[in-house]
C-alpha atoms as a PDB file:
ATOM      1  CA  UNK A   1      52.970 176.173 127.973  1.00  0.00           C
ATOM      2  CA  UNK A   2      50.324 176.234 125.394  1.00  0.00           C
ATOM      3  CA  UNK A   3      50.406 177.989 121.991  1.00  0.00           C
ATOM      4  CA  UNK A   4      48.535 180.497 123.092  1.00  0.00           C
ATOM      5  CA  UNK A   5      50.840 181.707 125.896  1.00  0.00           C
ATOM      6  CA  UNK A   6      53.719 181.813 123.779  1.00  0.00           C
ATOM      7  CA  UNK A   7      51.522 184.492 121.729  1.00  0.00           C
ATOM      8  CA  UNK A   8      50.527 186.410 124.317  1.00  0.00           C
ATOM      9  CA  UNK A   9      53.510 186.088 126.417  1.00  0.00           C
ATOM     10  CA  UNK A  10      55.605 188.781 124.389  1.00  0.00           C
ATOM     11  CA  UNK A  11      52.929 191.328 124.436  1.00  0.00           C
ATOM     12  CA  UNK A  12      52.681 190.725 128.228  1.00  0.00           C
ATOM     13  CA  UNK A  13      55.766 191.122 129.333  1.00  0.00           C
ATOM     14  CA  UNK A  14      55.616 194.782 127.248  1.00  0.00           C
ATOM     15  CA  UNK A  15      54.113 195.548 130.377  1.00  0.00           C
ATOM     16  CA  UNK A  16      57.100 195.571 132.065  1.00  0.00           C
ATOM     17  CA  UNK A  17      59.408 197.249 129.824  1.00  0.00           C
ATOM     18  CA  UNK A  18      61.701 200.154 130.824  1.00  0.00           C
ATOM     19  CA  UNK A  19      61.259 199.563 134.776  1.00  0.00           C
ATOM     20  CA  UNK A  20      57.551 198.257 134.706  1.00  0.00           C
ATOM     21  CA  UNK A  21      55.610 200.627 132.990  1.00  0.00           C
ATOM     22  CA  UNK A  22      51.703 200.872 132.817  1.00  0.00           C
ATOM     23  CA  UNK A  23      50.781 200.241 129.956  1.00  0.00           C
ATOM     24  CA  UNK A  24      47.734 198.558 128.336  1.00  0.00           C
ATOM     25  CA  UNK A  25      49.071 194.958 127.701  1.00  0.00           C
ATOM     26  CA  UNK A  26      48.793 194.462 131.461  1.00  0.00           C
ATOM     27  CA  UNK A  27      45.199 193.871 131.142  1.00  0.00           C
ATOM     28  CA  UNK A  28      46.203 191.126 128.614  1.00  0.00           C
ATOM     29  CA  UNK A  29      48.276 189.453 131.498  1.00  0.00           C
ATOM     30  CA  UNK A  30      45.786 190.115 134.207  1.00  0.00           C
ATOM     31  CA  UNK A  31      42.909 188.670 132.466  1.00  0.00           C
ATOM     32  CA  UNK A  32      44.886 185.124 132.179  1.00  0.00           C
ATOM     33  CA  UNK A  33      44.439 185.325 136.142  1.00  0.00           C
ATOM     34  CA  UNK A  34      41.488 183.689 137.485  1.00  0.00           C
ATOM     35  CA  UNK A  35      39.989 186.494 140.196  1.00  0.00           C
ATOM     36  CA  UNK A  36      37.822 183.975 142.275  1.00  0.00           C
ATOM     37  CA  UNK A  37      40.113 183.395 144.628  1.00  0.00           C
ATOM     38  CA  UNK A  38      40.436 186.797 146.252  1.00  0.00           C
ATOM     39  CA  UNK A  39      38.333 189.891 146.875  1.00  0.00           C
ATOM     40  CA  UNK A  40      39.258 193.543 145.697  1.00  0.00           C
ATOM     41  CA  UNK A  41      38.487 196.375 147.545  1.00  0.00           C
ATOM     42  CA  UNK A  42      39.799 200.323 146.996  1.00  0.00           C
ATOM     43  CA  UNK A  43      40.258 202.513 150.221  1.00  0.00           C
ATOM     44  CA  UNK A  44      41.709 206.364 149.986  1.00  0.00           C
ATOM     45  CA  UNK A  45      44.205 206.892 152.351  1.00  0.00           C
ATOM     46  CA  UNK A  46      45.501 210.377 151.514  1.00  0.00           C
ATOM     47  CA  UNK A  47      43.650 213.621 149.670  1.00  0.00           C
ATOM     48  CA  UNK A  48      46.114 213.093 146.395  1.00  0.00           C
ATOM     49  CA  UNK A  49      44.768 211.498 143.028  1.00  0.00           C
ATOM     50  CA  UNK A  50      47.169 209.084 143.574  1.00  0.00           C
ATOM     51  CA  UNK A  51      47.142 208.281 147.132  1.00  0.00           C
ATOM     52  CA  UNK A  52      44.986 205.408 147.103  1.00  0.00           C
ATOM     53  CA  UNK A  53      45.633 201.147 147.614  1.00  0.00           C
ATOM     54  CA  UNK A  54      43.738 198.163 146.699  1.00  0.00           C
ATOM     55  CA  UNK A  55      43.104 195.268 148.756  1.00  0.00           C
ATOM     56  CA  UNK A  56      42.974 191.748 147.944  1.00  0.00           C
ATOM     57  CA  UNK A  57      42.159 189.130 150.182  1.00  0.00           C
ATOM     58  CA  UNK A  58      41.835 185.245 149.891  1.00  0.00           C
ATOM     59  CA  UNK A  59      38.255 184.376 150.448  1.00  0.00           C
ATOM     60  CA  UNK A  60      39.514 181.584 152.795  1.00  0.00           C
ATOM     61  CA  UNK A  61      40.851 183.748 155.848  1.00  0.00           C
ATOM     62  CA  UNK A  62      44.122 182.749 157.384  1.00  0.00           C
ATOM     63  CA  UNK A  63      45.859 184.162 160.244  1.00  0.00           C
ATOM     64  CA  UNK A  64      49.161 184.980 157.930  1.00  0.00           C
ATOM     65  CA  UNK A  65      50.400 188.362 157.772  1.00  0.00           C
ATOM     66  CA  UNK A  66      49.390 190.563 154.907  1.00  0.00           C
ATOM     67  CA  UNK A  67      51.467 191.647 152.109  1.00  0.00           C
ATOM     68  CA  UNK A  68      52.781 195.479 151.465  1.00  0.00           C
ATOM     69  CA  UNK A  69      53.635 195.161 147.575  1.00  0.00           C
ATOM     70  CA  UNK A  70      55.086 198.454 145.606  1.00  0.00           C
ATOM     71  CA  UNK A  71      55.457 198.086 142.510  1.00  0.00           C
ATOM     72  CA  UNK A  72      58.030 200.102 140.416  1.00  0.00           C
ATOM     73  CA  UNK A  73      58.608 202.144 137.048  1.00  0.00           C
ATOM     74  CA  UNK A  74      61.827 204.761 138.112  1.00  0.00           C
ATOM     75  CA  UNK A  75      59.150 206.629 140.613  1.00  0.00           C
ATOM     76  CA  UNK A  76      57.935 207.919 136.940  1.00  0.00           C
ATOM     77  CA  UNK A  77      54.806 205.586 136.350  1.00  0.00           C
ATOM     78  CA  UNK A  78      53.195 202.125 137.588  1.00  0.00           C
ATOM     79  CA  UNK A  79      49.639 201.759 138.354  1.00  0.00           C
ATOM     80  CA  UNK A  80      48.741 199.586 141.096  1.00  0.00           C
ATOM     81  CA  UNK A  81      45.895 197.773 138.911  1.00  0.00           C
ATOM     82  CA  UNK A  82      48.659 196.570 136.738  1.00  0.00           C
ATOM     83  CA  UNK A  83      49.706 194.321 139.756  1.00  0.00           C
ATOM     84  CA  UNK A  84      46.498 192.173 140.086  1.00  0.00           C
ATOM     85  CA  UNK A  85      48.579 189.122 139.094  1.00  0.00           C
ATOM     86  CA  UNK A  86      51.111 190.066 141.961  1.00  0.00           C
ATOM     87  CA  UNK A  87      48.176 189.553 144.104  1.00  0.00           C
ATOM     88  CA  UNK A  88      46.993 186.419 142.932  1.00  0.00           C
ATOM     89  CA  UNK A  89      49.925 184.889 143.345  1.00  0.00           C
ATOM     90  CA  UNK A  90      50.143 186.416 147.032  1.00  0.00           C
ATOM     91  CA  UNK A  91      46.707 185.720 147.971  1.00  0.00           C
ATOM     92  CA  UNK A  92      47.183 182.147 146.969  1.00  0.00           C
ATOM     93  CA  UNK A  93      49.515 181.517 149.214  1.00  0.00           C
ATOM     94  CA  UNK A  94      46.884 182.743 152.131  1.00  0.00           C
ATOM     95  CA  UNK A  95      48.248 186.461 152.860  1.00  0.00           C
ATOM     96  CA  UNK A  96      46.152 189.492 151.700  1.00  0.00           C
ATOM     97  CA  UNK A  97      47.889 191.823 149.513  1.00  0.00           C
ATOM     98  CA  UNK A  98      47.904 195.825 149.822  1.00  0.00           C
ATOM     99  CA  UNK A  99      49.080 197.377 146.948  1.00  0.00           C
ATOM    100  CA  UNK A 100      49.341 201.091 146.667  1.00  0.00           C
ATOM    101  CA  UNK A 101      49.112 204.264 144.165  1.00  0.00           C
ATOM    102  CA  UNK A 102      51.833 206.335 145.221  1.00  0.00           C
ATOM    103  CA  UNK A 103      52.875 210.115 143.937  1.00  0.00           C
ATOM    104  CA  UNK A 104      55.578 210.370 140.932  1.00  0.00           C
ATOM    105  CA  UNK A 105      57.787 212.370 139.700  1.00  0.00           C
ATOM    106  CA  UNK A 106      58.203 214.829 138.459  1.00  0.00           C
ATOM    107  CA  UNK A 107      55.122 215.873 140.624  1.00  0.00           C
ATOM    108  CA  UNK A 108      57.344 215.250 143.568  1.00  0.00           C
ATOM    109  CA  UNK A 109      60.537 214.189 144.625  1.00  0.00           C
ATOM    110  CA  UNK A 110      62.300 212.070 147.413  1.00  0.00           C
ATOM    111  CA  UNK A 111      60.504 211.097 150.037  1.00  0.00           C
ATOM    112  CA  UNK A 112      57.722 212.016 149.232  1.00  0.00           C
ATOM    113  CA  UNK A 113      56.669 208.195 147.248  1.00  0.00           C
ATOM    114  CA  UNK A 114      58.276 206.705 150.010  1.00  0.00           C
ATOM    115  CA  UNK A 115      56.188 209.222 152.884  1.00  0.00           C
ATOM    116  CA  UNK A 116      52.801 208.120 150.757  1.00  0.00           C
ATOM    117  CA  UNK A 117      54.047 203.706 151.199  1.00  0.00           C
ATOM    118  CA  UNK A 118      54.328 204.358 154.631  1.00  0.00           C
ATOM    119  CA  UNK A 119      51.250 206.442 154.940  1.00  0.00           C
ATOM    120  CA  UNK A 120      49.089 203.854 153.474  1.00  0.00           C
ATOM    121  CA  UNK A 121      50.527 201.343 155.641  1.00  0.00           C
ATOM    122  CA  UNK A 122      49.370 203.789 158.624  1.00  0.00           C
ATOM    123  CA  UNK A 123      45.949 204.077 156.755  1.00  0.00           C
ATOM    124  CA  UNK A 124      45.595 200.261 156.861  1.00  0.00           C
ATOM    125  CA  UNK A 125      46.518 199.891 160.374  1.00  0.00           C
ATOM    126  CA  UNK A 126      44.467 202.546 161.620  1.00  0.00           C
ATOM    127  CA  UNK A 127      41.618 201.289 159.914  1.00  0.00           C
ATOM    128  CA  UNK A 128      42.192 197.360 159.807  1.00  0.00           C
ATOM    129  CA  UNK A 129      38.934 196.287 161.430  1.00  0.00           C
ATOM    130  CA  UNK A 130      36.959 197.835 158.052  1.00  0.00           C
ATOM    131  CA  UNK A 131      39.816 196.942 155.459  1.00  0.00           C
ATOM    132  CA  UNK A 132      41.349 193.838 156.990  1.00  0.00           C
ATOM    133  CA  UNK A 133      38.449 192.442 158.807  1.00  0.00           C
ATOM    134  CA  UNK A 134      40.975 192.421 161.844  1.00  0.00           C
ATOM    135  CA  UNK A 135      43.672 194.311 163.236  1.00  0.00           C
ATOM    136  CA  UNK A 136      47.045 194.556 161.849  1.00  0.00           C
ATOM    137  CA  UNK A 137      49.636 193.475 164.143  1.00  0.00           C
ATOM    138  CA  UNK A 138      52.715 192.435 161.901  1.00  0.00           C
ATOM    139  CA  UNK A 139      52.963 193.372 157.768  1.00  0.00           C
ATOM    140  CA  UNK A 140      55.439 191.315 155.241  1.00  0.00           C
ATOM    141  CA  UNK A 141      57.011 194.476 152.690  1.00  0.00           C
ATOM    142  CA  UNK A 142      57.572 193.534 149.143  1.00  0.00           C
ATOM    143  CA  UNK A 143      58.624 194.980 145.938  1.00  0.00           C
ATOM    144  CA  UNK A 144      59.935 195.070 142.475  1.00  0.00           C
ATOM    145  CA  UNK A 145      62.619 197.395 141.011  1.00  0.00           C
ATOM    146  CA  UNK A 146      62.391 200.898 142.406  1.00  0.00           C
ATOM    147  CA  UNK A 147      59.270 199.771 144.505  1.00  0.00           C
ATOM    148  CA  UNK A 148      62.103 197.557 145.940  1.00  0.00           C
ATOM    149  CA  UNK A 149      64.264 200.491 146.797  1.00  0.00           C
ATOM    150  CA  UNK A 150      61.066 201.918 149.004  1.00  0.00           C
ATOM    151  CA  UNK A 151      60.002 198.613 150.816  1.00  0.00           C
ATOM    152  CA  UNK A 152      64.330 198.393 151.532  1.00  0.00           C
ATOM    153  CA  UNK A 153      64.033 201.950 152.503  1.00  0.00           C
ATOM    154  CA  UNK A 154      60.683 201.424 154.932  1.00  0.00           C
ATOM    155  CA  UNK A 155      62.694 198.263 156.423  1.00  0.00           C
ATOM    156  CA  UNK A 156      66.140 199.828 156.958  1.00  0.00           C
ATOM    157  CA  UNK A 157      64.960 203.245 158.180  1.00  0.00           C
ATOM    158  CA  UNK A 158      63.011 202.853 161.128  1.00  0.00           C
ATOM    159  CA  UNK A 159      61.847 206.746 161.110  1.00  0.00           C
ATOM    160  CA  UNK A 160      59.481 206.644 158.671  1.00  0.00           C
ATOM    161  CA  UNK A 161      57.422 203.792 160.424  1.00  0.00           C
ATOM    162  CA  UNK A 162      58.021 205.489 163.985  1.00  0.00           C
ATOM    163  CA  UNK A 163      57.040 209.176 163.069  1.00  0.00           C
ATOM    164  CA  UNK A 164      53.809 207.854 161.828  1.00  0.00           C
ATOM    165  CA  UNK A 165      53.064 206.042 165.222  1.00  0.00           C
ATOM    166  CA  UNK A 166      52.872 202.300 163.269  1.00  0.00           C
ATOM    167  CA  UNK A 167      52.559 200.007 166.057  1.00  0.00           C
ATOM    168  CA  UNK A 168      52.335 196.789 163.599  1.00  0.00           C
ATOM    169  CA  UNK A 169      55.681 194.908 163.204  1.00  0.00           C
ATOM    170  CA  UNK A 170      57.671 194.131 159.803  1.00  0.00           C
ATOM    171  CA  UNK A 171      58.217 190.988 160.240  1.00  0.00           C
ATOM    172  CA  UNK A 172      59.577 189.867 156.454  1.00  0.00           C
ATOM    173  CA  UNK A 173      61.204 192.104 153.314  1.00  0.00           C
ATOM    174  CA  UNK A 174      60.930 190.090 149.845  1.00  0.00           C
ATOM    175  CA  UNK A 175      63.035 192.990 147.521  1.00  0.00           C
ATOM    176  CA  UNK A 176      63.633 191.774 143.432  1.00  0.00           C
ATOM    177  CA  UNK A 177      65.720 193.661 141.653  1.00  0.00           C
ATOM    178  CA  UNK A 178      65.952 196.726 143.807  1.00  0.00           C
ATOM    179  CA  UNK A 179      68.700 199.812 143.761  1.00  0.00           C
ATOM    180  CA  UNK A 180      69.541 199.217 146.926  1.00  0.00           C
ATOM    181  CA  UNK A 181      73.156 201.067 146.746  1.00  0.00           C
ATOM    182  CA  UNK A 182      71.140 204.343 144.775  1.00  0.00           C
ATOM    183  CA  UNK A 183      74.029 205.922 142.547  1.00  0.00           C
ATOM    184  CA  UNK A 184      72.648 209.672 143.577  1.00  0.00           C
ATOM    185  CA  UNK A 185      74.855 210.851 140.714  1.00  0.00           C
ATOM    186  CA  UNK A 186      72.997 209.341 137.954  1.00  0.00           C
ATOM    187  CA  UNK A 187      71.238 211.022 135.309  1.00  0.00           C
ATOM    188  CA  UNK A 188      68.110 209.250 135.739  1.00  0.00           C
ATOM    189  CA  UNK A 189      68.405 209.140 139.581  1.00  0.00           C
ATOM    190  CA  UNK A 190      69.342 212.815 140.627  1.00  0.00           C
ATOM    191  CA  UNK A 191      66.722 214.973 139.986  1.00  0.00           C
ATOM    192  CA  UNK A 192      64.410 212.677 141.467  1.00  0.00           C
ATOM    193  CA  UNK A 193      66.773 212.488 144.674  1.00  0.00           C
ATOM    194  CA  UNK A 194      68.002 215.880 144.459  1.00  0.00           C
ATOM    195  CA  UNK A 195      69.478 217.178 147.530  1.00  0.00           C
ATOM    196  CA  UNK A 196      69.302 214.071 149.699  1.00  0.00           C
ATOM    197  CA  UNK A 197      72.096 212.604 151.707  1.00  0.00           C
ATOM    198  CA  UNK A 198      73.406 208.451 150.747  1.00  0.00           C
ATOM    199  CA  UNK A 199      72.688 207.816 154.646  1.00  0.00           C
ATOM    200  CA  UNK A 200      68.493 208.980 153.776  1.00  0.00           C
ATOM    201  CA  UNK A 201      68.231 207.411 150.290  1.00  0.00           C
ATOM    202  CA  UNK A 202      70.068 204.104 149.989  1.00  0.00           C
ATOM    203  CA  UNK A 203      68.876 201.164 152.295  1.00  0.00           C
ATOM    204  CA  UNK A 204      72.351 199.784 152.339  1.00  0.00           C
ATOM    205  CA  UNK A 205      73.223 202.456 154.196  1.00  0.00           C
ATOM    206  CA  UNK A 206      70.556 202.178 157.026  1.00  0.00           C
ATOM    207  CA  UNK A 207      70.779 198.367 157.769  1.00  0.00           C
ATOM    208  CA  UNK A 208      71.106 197.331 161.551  1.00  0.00           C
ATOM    209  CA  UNK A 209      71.196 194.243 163.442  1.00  0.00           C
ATOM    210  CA  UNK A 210      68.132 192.703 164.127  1.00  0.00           C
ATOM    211  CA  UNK A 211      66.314 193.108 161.181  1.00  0.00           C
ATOM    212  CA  UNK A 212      63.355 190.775 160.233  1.00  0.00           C
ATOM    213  CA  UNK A 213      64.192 187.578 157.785  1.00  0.00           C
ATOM    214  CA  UNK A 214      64.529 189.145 154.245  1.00  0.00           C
ATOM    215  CA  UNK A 215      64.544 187.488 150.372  1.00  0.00           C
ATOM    216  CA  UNK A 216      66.719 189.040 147.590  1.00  0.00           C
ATOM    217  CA  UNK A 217      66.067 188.113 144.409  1.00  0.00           C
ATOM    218  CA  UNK A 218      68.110 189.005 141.359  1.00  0.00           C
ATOM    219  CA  UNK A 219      68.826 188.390 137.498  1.00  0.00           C
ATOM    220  CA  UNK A 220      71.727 187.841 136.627  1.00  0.00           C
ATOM    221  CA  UNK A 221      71.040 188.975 132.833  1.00  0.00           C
ATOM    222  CA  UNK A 222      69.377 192.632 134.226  1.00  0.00           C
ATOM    223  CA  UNK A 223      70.601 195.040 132.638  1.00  0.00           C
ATOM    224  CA  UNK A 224      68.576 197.795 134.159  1.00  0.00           C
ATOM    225  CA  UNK A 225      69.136 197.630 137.831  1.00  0.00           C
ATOM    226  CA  UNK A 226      72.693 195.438 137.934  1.00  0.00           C
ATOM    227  CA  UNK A 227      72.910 192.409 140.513  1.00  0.00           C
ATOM    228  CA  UNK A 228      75.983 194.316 142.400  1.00  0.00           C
ATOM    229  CA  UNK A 229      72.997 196.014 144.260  1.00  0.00           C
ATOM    230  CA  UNK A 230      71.622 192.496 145.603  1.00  0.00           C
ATOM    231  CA  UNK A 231      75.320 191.428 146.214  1.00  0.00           C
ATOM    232  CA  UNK A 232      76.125 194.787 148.509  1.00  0.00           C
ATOM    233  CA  UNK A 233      72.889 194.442 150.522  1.00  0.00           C
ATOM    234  CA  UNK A 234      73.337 190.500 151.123  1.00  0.00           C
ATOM    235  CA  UNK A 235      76.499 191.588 152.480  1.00  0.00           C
ATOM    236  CA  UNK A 236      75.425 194.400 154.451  1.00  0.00           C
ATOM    237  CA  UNK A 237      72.533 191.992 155.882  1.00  0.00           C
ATOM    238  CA  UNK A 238      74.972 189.279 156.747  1.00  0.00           C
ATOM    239  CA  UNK A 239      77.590 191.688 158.596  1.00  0.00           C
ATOM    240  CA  UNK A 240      74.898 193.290 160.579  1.00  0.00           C
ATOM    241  CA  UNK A 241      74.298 189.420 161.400  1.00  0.00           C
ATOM    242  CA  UNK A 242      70.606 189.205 160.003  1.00  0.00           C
ATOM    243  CA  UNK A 243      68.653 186.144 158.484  1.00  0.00           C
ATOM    244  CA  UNK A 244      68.841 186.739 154.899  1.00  0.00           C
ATOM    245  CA  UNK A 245      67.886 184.623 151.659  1.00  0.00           C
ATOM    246  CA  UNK A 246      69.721 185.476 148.571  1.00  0.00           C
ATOM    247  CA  UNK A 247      68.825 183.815 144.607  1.00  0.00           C
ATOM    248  CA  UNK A 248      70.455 185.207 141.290  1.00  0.00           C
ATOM    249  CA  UNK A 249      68.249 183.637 138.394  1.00  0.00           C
ATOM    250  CA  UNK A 250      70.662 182.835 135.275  1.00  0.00           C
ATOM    251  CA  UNK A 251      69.498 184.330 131.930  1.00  0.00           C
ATOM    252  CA  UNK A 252      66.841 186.409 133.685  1.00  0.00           C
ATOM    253  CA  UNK A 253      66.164 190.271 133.510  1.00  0.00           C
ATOM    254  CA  UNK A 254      64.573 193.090 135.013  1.00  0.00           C
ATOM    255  CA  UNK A 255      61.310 192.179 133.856  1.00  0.00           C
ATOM    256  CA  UNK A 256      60.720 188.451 133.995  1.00  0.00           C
ATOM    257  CA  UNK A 257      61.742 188.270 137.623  1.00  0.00           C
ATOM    258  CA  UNK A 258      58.590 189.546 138.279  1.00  0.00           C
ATOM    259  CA  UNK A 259      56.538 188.360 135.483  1.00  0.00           C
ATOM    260  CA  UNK A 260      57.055 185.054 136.602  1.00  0.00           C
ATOM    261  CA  UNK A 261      55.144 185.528 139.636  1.00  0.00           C
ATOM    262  CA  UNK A 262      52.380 185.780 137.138  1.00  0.00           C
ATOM    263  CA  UNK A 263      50.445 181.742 137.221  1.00  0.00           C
ATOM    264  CA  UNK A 264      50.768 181.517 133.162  1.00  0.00           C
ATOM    265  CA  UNK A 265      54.498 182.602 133.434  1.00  0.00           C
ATOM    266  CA  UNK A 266      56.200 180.431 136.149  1.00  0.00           C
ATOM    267  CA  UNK A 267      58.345 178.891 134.059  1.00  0.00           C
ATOM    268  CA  UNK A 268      60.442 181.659 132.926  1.00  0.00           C
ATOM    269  CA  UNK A 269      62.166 181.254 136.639  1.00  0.00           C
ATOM    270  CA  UNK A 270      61.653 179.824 140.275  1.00  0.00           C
ATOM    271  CA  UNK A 271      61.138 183.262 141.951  1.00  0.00           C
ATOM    272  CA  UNK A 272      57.463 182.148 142.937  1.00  0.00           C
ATOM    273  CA  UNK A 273      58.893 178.588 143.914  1.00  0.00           C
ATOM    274  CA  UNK A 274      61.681 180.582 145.875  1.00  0.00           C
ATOM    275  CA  UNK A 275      58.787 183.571 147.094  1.00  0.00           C
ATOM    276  CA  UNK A 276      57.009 180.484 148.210  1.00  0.00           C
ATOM    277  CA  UNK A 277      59.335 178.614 150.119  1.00  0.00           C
ATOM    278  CA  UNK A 278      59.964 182.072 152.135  1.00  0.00           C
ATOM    279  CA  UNK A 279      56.685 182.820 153.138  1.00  0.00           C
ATOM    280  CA  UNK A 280      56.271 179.011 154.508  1.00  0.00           C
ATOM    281  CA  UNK A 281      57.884 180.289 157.592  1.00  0.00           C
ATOM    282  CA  UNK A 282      54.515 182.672 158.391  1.00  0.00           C
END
C-alpha cells in the first residue's frame, strides 16, 4: 500500500461504521475504483422512492450468472451507490451485479425490505432481455451484515421466490457477517421484527436439504454481528447435508470484511481471494 491509501483508508472505512452506513466518505472509496470495466444502468422496479437497483455489467459479456448484492446498515440506512466498489470487484470476476434500494425502517417493518429484494429480483427477470441483455435463468445472492440476513432469508425460504412466480434458479449464497440466528428480543432488532415468528425471520430456521453451494464469511474480531451466527448456520447447512464453505478472518470486524472487497483494500483480509475461489465453480 502506498502513503496515500493509508490516509485515505481510515476515512473510508467511516463508511462502514455502525452496520455500513451511507455516508459521504464512500465516494472517497468509490472514486479509488476504476469504472471502465463495467457499465451502470438504473431501472425502477417498484412505485417507492426507494424501490429502485443499479446494474453493472462487465463490458466483456460472459455467460456467468449475475450477482444479487444487498447491502446492509440494521434495515435503517445503506444506499446502493455506496456499493459501486462491491461491483467492481464482482464484475471483474465476469458476473453482472444487481444491487438494490430497498425500504427502511422505521418506514416499514419485516418483510417488507425483504418483499422489495425479492421484488427486484422479479423485476430483473421479467425484464432481463432490456436490463441483462439476455434472460435470467439462474442468480448468485450475496450480502453483507443485515443485507446478509435477507439474501439467507431469500435462500432458506422458498415462499418469497415462489409467490412471486421467479422461474430463475439460486444457484450460489455468499452471506458475510450476517444475523443469521436473529435474537427477536433485542432492542435494536424488535421493533423492526415486531410480531414475527423465529420460523419467518431467522434463516437458520428455514434451511433444507438441497440447497445451492453457499460461502460464510466471518470476523472473528466483530463485535457487531458475533461469529456464533456463522457457526449455527454452517451447522445447520452441514446437517441438512448441503455444500457449504465456511472462513473466520482473525483480527477482522464487521466492517473490513467487506471493505476488503474494495481493489485498494485487499490486504486487510482474503475475503475477495476466498469470494474468488467460490465463484470459480460458475
Amino acid at each position: 500500500m502506498n502513503k496515500l491509501l493509508w490516509i485515505i483508508l481510515p476515512i473510508a472505512l467511516l463508511v462502514f461504521a455502525v452496520g455500513c452506513s451511507s455516508l459521504k466518505p464512500a465516494a472517497v472509496l468509490n472514486s479509488m475504483i476504476p469504472s471502465d470495466s463495467y457499465t451502470l444502468n438504473t431501472y425502477t422496479y417498484g412505485s417507492g422512492q426507494r424501490q429502485s437497483l443499479d446494474v453493472y455489467q462487465p463490458k466483456q459479456a460472459t455467460n456467468k450468472p449475475p450477482i444479487v448484492f444487498v447491502y446492509g446498515g440494521a434495515w435503517k440506512q445503506g444506499d446502493k451507490r455506496d456499493y459501486e466498489f462491491v461491483a467492481h470487484a464482482l464484475t471483474g470476476l465476469g458476473h453482472t451485479v444487481i444491487v438494490p434500494n430497498y425500504r427502511l425502517y422505521p418506514a416499514v417493518r419485516f418483510p417488507a425490505f425483504v418483499n422489495d429484494v425479492a421484488d427486484a429480483i422479479r423485476y430483473t427477470e421479467t425484464n432481463a432481455t432490456r436490463v441483462l441483455g439476455k434472460p435470467m435463468n439462474t442468480f448468485i445472492l450475496m450480502g453483507h451484515s443485515s443485507g446478509a440476513h435477507t439474501a439467507a432469508l431469500l435462500a432458506t425460504d422458498r415462499s418469497y421466490l415462489n409467490q412471486r412466480g421467479i422461474r430463475a434458479r439460486s444457484v450460489g449464497l455468499i452471506a458475510m457477517a450476517g444475523p443469521y440466528d436473529l435474537p427477536l428480543n433485542d432492542v435494536e432488532v424488535k421493533p423492526i421484527f415486531a410480531g414475527a415468528t423465529a420460523q419467518k425471520a431467522k434463516p437458520i430456521a428455514n434451511v433444507y436439504s438441497g440447497m445451492p453451494p453457499t460461502l460464510l464469511l466471518h470476523g472473528q474480531a466483530d463485535t457487531r454481528v458475533l461469529p456464533f451466527h456463522t457457526q449455527r448456520f454452517t451447522q445447520a447447512l452441514q446437517n441438512a447435508g448441503n455444500p457449504v464453505t465456511t472462513r473466520f478472518y482473525p483480527g477482522i470486524d464487521h466492517v473490513r470484511i467487506v471493505a476488503s472487497l474494495a481493489a485498494p483494500l485487499r490486504r486487510l483480509s482474503s475475503s475477495y481471494n476466498d469470494v474468488q475461489a467460490f465463484l470459480s465453480r460458475y
